[in-house]
Protein backbone atom coordinates (compact mmCIF):
# COMPACT_ATOMS: atom_id res chain seq x y z
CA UNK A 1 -20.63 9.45 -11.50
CA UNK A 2 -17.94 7.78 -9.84
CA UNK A 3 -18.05 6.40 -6.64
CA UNK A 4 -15.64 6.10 -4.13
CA UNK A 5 -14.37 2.92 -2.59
CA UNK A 6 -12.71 1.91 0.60
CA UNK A 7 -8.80 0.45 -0.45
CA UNK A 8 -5.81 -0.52 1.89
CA UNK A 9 -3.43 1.67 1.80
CA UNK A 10 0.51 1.03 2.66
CA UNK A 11 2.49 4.25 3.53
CA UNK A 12 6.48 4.27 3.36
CA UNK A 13 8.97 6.19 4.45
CA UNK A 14 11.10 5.81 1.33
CA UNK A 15 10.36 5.67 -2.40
CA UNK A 16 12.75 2.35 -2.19
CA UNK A 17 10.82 0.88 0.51
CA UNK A 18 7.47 1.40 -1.73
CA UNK A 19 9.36 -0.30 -4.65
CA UNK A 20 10.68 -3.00 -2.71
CA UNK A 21 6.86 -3.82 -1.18
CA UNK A 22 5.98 -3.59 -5.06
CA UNK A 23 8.24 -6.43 -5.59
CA UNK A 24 7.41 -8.54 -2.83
CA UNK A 25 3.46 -8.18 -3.27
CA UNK A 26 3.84 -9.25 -7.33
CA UNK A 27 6.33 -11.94 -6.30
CA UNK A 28 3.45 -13.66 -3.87
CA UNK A 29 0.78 -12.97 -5.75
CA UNK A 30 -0.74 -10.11 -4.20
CA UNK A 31 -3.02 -7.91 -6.50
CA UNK A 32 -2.31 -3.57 -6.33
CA UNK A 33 -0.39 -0.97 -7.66
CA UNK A 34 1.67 1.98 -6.65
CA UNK A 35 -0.47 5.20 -6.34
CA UNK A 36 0.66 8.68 -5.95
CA UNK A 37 0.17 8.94 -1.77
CA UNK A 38 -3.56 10.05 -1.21
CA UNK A 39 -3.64 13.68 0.77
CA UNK A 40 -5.38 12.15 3.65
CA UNK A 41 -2.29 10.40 4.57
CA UNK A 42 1.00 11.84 5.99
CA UNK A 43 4.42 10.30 5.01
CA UNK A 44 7.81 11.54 4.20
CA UNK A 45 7.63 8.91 0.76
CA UNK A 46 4.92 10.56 -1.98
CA UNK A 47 3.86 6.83 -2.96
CA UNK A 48 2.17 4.24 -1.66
CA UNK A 49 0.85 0.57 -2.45
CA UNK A 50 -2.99 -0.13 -2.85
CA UNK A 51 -4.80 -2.93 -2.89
CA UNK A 52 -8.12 -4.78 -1.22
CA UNK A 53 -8.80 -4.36 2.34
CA UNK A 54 -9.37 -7.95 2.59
CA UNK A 55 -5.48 -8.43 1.48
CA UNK A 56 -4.83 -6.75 4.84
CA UNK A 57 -3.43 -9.98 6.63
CA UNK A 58 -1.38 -10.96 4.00
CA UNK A 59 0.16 -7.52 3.28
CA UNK A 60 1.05 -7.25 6.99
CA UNK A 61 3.07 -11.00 6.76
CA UNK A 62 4.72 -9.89 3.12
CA UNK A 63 5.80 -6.71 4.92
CA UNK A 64 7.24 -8.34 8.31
CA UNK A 65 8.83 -11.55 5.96
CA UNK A 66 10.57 -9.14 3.49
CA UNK A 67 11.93 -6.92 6.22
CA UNK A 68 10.06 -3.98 4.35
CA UNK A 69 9.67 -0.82 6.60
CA UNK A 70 6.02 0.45 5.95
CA UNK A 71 5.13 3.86 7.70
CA UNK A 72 1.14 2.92 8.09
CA UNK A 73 -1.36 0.74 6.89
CA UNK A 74 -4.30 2.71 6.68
CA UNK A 75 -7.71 2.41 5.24
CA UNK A 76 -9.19 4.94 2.41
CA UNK A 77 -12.09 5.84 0.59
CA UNK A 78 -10.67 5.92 -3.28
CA UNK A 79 -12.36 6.61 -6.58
CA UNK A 80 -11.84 3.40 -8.04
């Protein structure tokens, strides 16, 4: 059975927003991916970024230093 683990979770308000934090996070080395936007979570963009909660600090400096516009930063319990 799987189990469910807790992920950071970066909401946007636009799909190009999500794609630009996609950029960004590869570019400095920050490990996630782009997930459809998990139903506990309301934004006006359907995707989000995921990654590590412990990448929390340096997701909200890639976020202010890129000028990206994130909705929320939120923390979720994810099948892995």
């Amino acid at each position: 059975m799987r189990e469910k683990k807790e992920k950071l979770v970066v909401s946007f308000l636009t799909t190009t927003q999500a794609m630009a934090a996609e950029k960004y996070c590869l570019k400095n080395q920050i490990p996630g991916r782009i997930i459809p936007l998990p139903s506990e979570i309301s934004a006006e963009c359907g995707i989000a970024w995921c990654t590590e909660p412990e990448e929390e600090e340096r997701i909200r400096q890639v976020i202010n230093d890129g000028g990206i516009q994130a909705k929320g930063i939120h923390r979720v319990s994810l099948y892995s």
